[in-house]
PDB file of N, CA and C in Angstrom:
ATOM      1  N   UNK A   1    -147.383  -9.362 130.332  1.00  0.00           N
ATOM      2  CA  UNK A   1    -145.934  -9.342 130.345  1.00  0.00           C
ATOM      3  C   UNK A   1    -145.439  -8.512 129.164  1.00  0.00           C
ATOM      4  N   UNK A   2    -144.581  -7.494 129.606  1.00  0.00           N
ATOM      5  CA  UNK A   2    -143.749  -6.800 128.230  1.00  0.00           C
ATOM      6  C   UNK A   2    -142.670  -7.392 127.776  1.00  0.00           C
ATOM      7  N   UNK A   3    -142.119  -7.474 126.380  1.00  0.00           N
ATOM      8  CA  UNK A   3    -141.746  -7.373 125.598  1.00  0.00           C
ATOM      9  C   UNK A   3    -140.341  -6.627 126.033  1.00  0.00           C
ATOM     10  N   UNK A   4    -138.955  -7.453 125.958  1.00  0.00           N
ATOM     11  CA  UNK A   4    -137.821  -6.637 126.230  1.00  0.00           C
ATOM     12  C   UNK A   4    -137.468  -5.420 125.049  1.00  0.00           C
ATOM     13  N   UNK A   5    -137.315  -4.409 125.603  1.00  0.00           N
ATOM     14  CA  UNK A   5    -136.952  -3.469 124.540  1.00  0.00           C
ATOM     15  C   UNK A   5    -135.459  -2.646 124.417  1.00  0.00           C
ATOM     16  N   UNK A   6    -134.779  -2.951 123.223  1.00  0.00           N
ATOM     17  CA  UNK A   6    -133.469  -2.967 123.293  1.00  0.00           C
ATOM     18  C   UNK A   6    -133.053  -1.360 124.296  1.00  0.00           C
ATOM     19  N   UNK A   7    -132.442  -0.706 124.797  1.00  0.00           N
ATOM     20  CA  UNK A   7    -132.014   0.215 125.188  1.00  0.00           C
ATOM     21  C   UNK A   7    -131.295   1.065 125.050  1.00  0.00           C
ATOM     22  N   UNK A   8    -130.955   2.076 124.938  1.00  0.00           N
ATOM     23  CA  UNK A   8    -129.674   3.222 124.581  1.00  0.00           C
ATOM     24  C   UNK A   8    -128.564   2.961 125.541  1.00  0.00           C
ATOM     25  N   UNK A   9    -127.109   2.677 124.535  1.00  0.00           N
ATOM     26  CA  UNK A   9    -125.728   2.645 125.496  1.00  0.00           C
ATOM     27  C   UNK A   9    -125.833   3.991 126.300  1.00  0.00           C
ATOM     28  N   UNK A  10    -125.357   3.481 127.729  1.00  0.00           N
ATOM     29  CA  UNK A  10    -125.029   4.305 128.998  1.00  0.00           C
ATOM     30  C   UNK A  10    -123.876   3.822 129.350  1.00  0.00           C
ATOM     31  N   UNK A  11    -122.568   4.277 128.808  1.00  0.00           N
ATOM     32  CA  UNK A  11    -121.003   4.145 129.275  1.00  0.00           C
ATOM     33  C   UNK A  11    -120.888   3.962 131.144  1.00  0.00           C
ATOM     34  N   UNK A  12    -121.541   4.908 131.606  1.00  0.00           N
ATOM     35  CA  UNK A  12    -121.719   5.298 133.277  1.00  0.00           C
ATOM     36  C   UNK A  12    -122.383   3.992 133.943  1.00  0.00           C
ATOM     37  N   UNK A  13    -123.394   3.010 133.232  1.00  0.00           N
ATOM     38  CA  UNK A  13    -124.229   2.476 134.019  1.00  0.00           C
ATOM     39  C   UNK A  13    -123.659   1.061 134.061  1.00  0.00           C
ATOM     40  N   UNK A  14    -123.574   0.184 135.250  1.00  0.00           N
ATOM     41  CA  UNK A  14    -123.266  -1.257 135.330  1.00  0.00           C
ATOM     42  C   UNK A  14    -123.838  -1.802 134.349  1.00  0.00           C
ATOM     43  N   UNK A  15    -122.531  -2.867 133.706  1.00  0.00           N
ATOM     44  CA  UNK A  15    -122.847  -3.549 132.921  1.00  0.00           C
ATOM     45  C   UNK A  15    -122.239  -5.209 132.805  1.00  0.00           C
ATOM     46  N   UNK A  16    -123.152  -6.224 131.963  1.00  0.00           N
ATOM     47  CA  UNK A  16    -122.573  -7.452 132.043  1.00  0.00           C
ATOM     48  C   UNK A  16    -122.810  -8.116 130.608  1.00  0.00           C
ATOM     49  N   UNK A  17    -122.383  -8.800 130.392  1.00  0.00           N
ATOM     50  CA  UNK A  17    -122.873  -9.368 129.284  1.00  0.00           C
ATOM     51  C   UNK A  17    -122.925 -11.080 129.533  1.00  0.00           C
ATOM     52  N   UNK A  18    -123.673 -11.889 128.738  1.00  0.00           N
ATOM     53  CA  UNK A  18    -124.638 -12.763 129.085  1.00  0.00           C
ATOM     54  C   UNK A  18    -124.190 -13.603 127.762  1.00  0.00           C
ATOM     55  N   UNK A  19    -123.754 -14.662 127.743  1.00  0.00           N
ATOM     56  CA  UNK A  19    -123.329 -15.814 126.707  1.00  0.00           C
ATOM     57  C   UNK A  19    -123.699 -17.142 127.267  1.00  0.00           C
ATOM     58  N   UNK A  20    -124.131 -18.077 125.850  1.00  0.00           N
ATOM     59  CA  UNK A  20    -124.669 -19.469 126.004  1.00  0.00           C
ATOM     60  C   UNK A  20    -123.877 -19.944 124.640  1.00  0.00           C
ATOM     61  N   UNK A  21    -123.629 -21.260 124.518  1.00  0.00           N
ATOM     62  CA  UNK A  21    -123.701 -22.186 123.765  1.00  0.00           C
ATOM     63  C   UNK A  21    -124.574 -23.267 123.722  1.00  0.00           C
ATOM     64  N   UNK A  22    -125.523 -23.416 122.322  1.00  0.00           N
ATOM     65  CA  UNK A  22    -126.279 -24.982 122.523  1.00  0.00           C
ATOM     66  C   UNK A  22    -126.179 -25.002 121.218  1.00  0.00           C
ATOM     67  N   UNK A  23    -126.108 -26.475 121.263  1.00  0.00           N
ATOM     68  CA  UNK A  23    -126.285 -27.145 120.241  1.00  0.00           C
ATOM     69  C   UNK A  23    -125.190 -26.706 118.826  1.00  0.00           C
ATOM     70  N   UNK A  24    -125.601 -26.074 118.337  1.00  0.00           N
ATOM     71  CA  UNK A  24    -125.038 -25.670 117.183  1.00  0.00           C
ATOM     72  C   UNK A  24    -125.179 -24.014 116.712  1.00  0.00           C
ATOM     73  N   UNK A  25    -125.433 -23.471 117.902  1.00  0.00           N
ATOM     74  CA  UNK A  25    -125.337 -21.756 118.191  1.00  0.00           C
ATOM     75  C   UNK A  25    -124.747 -21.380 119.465  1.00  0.00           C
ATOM     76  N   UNK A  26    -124.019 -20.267 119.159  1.00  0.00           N
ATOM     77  CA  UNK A  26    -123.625 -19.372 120.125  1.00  0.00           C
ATOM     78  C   UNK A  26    -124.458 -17.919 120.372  1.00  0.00           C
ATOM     79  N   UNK A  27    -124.459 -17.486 121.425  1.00  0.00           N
ATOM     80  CA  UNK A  27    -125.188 -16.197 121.135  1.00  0.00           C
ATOM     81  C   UNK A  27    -124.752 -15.716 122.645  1.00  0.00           C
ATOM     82  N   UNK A  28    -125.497 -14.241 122.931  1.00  0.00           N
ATOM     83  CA  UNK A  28    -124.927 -13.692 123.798  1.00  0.00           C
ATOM     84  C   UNK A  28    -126.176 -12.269 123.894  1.00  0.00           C
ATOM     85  N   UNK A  29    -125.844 -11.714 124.951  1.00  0.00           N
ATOM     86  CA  UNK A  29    -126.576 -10.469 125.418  1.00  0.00           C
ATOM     87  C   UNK A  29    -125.457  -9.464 126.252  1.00  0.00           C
ATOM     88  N   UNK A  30    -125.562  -8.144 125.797  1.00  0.00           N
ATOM     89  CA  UNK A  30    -125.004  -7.263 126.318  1.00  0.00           C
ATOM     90  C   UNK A  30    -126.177  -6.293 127.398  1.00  0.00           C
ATOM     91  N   UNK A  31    -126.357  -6.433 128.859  1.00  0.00           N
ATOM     92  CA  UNK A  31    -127.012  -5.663 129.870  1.00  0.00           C
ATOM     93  C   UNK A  31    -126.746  -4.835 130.095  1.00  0.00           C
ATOM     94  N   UNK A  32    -126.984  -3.606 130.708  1.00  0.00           N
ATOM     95  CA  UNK A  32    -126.762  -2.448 131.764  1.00  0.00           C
ATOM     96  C   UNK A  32    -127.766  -2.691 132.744  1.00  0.00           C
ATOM     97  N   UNK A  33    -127.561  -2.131 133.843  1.00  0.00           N
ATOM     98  CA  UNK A  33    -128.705  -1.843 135.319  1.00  0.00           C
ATOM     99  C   UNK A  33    -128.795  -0.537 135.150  1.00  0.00           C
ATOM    100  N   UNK A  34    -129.694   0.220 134.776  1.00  0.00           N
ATOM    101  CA  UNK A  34    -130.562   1.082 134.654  1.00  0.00           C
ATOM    102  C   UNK A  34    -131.232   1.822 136.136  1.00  0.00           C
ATOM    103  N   UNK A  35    -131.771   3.256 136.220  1.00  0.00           N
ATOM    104  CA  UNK A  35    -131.927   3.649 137.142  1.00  0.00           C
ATOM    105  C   UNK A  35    -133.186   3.045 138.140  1.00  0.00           C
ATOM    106  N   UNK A  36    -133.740   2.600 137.375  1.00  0.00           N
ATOM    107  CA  UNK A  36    -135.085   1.162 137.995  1.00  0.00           C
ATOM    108  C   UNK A  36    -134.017  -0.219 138.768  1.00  0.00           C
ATOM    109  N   UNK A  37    -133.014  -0.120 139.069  1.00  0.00           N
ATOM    110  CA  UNK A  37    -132.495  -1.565 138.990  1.00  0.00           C
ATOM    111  C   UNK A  37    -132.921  -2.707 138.633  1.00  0.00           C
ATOM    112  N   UNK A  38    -133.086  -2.227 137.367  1.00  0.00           N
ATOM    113  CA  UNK A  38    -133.149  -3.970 136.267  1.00  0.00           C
ATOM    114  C   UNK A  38    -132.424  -3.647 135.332  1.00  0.00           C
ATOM    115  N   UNK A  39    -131.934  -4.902 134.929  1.00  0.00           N
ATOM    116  CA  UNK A  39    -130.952  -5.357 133.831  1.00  0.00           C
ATOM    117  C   UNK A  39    -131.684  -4.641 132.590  1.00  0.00           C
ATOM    118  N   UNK A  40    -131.251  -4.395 131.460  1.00  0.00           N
ATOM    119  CA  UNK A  40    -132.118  -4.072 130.389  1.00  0.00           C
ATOM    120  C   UNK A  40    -130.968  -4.374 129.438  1.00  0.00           C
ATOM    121  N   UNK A  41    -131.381  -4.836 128.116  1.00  0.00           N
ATOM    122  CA  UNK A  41    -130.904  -5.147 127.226  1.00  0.00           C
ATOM    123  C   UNK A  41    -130.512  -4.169 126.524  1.00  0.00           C
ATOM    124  N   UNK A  42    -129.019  -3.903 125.628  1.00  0.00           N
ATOM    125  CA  UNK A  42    -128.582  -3.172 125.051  1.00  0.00           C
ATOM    126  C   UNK A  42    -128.608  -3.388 123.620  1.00  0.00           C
ATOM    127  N   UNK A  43    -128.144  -4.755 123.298  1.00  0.00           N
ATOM    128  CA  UNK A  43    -127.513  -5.072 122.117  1.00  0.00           C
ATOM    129  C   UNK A  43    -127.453  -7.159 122.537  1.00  0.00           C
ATOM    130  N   UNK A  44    -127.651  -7.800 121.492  1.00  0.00           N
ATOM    131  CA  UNK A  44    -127.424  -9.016 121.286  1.00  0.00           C
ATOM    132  C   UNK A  44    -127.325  -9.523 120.240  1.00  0.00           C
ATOM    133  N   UNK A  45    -126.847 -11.279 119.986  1.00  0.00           N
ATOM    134  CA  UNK A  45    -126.164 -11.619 118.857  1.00  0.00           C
ATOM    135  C   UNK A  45    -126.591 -12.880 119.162  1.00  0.00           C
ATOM    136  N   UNK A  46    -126.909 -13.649 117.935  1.00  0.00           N
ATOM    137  CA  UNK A  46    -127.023 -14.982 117.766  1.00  0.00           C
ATOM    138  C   UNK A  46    -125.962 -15.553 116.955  1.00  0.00           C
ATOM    139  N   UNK A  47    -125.080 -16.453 116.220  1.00  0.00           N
ATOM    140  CA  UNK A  47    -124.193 -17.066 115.565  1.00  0.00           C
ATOM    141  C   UNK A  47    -124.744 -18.360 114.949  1.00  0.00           C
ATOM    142  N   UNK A  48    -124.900 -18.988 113.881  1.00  0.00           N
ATOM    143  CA  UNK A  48    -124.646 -20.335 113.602  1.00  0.00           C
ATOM    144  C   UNK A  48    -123.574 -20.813 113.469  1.00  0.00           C
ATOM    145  N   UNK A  49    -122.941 -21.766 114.146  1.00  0.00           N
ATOM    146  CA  UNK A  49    -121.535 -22.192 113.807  1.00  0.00           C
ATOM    147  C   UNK A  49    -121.055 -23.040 112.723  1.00  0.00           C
ATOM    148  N   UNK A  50    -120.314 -22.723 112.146  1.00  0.00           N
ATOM    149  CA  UNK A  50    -119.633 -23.857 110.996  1.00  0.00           C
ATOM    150  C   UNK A  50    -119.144 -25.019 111.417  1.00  0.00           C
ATOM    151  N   UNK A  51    -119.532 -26.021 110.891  1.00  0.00           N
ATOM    152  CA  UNK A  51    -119.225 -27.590 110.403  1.00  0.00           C
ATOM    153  C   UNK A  51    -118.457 -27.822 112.107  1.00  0.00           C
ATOM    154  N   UNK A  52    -117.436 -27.364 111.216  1.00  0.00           N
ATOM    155  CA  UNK A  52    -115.537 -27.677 112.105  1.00  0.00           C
ATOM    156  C   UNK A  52    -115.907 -27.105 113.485  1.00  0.00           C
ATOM    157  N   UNK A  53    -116.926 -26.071 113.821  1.00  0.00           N
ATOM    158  CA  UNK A  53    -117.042 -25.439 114.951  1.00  0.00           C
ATOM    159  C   UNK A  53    -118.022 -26.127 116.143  1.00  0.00           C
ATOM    160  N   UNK A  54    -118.766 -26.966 115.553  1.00  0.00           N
ATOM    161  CA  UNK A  54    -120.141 -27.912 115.799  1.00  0.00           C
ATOM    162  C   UNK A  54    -119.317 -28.996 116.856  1.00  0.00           C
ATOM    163  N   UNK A  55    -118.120 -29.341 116.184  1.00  0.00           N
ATOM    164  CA  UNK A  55    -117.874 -30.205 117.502  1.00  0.00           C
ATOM    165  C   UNK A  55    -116.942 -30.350 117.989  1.00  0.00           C
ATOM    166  N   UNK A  56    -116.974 -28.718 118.437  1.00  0.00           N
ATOM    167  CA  UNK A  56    -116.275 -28.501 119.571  1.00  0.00           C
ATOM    168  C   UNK A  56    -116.649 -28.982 120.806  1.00  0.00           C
ATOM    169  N   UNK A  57    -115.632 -29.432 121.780  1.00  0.00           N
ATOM    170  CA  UNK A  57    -116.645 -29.543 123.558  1.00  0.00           C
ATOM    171  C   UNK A  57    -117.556 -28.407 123.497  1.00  0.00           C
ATOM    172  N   UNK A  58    -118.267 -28.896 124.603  1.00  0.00           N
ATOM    173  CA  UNK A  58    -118.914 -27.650 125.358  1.00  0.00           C
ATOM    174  C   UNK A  58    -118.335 -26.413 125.737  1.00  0.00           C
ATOM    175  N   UNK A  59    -117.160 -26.766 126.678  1.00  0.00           N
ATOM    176  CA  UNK A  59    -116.401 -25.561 127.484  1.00  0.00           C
ATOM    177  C   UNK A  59    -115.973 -24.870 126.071  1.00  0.00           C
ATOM    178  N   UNK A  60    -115.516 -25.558 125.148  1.00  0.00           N
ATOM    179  CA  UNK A  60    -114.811 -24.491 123.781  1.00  0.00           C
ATOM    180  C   UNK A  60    -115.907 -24.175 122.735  1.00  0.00           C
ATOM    181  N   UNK A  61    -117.046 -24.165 122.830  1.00  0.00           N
ATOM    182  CA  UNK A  61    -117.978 -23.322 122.962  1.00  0.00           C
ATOM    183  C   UNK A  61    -118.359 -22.198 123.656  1.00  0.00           C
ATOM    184  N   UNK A  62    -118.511 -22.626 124.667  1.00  0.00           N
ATOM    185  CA  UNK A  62    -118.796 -21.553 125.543  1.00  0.00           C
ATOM    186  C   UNK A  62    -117.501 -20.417 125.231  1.00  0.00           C
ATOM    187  N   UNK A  63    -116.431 -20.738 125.598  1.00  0.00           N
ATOM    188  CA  UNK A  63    -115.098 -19.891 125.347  1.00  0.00           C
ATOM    189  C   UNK A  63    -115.511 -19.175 124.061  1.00  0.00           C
ATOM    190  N   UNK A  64    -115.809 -20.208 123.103  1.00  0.00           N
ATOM    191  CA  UNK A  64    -116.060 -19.335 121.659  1.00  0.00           C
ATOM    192  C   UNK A  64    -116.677 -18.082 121.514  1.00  0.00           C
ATOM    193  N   UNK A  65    -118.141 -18.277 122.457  1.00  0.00           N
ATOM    194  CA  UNK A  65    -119.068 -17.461 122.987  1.00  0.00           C
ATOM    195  C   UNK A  65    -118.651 -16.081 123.479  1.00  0.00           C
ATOM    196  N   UNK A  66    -118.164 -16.395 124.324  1.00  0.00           N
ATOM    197  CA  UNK A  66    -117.773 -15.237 125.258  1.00  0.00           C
ATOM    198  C   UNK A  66    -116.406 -14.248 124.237  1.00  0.00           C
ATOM    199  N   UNK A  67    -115.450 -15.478 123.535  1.00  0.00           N
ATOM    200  CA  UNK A  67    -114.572 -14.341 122.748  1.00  0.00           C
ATOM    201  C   UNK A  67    -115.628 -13.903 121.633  1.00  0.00           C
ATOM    202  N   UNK A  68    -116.618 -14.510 120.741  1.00  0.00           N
ATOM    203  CA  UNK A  68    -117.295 -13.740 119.578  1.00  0.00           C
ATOM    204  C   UNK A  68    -117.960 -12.153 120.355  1.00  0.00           C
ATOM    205  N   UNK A  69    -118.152 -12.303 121.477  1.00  0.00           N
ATOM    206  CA  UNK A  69    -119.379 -11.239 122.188  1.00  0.00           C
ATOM    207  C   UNK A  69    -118.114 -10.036 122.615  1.00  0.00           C
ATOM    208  N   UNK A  70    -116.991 -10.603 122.914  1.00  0.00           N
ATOM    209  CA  UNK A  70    -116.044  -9.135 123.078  1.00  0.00           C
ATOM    210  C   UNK A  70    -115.486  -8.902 122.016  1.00  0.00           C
ATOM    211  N   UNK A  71    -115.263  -9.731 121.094  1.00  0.00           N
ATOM    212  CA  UNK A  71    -115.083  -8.648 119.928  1.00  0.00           C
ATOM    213  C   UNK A  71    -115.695  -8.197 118.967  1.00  0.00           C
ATOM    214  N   UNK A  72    -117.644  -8.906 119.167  1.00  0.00           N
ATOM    215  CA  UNK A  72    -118.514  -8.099 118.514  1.00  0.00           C
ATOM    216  C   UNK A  72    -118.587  -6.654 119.301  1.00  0.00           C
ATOM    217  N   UNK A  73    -118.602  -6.759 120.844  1.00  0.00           N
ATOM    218  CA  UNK A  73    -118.979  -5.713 121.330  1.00  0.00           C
ATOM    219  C   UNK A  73    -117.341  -4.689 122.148  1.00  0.00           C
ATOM    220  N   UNK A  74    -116.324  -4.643 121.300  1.00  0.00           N
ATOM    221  CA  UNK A  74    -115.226  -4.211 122.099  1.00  0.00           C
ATOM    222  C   UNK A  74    -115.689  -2.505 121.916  1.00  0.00           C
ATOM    223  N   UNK A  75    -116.106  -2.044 121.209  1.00  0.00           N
ATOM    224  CA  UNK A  75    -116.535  -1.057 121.077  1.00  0.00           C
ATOM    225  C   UNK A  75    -116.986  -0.215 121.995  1.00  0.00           C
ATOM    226  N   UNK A  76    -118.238  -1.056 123.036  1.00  0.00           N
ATOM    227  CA  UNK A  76    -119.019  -0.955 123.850  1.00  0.00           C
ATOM    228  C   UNK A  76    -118.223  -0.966 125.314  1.00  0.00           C
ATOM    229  N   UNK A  77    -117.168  -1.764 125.234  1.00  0.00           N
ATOM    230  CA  UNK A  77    -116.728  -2.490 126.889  1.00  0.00           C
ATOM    231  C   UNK A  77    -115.141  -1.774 126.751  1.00  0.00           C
ATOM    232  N   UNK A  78    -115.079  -1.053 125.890  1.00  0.00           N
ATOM    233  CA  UNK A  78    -113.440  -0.265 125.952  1.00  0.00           C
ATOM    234  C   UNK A  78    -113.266   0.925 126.602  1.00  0.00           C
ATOM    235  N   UNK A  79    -113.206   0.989 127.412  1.00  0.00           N
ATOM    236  CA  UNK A  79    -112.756   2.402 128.057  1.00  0.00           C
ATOM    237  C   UNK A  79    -113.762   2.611 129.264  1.00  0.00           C
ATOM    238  N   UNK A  80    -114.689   1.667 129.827  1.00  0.00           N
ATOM    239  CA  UNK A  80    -115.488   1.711 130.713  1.00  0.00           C
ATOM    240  C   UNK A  80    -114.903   2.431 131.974  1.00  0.00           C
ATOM    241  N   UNK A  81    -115.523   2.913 133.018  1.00  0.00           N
ATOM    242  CA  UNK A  81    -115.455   3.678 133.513  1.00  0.00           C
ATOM    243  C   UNK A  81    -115.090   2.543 134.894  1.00  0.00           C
ATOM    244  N   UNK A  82    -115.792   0.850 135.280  1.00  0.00           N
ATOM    245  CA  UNK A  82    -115.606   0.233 135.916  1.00  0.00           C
ATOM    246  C   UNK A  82    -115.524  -0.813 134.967  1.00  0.00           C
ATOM    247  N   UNK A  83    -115.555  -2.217 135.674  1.00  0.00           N
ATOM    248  CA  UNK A  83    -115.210  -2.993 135.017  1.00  0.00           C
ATOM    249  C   UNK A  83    -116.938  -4.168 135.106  1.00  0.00           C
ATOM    250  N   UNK A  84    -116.562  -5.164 134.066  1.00  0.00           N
ATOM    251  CA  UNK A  84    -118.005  -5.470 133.857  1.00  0.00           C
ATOM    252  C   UNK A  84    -117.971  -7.406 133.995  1.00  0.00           C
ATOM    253  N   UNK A  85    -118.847  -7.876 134.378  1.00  0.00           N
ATOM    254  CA  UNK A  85    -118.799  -9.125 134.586  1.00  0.00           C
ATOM    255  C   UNK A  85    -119.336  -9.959 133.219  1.00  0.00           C
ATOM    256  N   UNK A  86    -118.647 -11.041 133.059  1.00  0.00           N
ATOM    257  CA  UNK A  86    -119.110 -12.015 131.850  1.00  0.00           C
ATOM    258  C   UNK A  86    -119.858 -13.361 132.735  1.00  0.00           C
ATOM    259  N   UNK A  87    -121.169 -13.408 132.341  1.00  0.00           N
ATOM    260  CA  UNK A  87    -121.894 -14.735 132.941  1.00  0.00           C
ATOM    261  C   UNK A  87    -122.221 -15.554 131.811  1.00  0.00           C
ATOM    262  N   UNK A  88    -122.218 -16.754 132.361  1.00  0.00           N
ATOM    263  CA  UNK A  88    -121.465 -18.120 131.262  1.00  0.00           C
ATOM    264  C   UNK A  88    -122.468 -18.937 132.106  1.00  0.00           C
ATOM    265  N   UNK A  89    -123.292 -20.463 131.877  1.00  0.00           N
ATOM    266  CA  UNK A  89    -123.855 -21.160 132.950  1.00  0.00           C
ATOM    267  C   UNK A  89    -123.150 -22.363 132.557  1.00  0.00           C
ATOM    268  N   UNK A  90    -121.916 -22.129 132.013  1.00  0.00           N
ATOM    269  CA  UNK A  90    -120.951 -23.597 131.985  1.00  0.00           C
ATOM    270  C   UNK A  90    -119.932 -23.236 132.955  1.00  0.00           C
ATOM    271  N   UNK A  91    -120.056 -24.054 134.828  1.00  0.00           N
ATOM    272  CA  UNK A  91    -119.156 -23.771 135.939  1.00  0.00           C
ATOM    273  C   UNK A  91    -117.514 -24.588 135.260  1.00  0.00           C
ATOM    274  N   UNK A  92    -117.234 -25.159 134.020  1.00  0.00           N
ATOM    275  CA  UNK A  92    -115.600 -25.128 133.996  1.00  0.00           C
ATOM    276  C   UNK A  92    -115.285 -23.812 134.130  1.00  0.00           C
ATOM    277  N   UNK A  93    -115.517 -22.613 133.380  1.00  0.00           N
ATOM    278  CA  UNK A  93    -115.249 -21.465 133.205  1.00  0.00           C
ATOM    279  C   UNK A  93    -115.198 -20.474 134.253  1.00  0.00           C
ATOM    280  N   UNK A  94    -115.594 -21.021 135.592  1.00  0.00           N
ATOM    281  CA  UNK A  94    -115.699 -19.890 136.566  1.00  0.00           C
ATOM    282  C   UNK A  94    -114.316 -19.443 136.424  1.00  0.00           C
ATOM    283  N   UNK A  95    -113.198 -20.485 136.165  1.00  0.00           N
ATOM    284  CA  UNK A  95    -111.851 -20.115 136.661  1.00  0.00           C
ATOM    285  C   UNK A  95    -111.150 -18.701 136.376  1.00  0.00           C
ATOM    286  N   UNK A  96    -111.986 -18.445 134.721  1.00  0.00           N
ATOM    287  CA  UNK A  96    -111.745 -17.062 133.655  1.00  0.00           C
ATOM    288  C   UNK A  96    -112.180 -16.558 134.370  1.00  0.00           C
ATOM    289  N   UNK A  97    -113.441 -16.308 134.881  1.00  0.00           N
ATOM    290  CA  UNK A  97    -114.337 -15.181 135.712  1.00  0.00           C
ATOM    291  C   UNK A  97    -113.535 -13.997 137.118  1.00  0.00           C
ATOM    292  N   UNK A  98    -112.425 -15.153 137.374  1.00  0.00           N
ATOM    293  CA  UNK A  98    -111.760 -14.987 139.109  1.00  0.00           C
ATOM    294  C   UNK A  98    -110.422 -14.389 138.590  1.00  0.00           C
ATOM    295  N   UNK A  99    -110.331 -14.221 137.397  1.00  0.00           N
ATOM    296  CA  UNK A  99    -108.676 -13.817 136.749  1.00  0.00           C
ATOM    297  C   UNK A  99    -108.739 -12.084 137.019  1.00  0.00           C
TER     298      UNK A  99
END
C-alpha cells in the first residue's frame, strides 16, 4: 500500500474538502480528482482546540471545522472555476450542504 502524497493545486480539477471533529481536534483535508479519477490530497490541517472550544456540541464542532478549513484554505476555493462540495460525517449538517 502507498503512502498518500500531497499534490500540486489544479484550479481546473474537481474539488472537495473533507472535515471531522473528535474529541478535542478539528482537522480537515482539501482533495482534487485528478486525471486517474482518484481523489488526491492537496493540502490538510489538524487543530487542537482551546479549553472554551472542547465543549462545544458536536454539530458546533463540526461547524467549527468546516469554517477553520475555508478560511485556512480561501485562497485555494476563491475564484474556482465550478463549485466544490464540503463532506462532514455529522448528518445535522446536511442542511448547510443543500443551501
Amino acid at each position: 500500500m502507498q503512502k498518500p502524497i500531497l499534490m500540486v493545486w489544479e484550479p481546473n480539477c474537481p474539488t472537495h474538502l473533507e472535515v471531522d471533529a473528535l474529541g478535542y481536534t478539528i482537522g480537515g483535508v482539501l482533495l482534487q480528482k485528478l486525471d486517474d479519477s482518484l481523489w488526491h490530497p492537496v493540502t490538510f490541517r489538524s487543530q487542537f482546540m482551546i479549553k472554551a472550544k472542547q465543549i462545544y456540541k458536536i454539530y458546533n464542532k463540526e461547524m467549527l471545522a468546516i469554517i477553520c478549513a475555508l478560511e485556512n484554505w480561501q485562497h485555494y476555493l476563491k475564484g474556482l472555476p465550478q463549485s466544490f462540495d464540503i463532506i462532514s460525517n455529522y448528518q445535522n449538517l446536511a442542511y448547510w450542504h443543500t443551501l
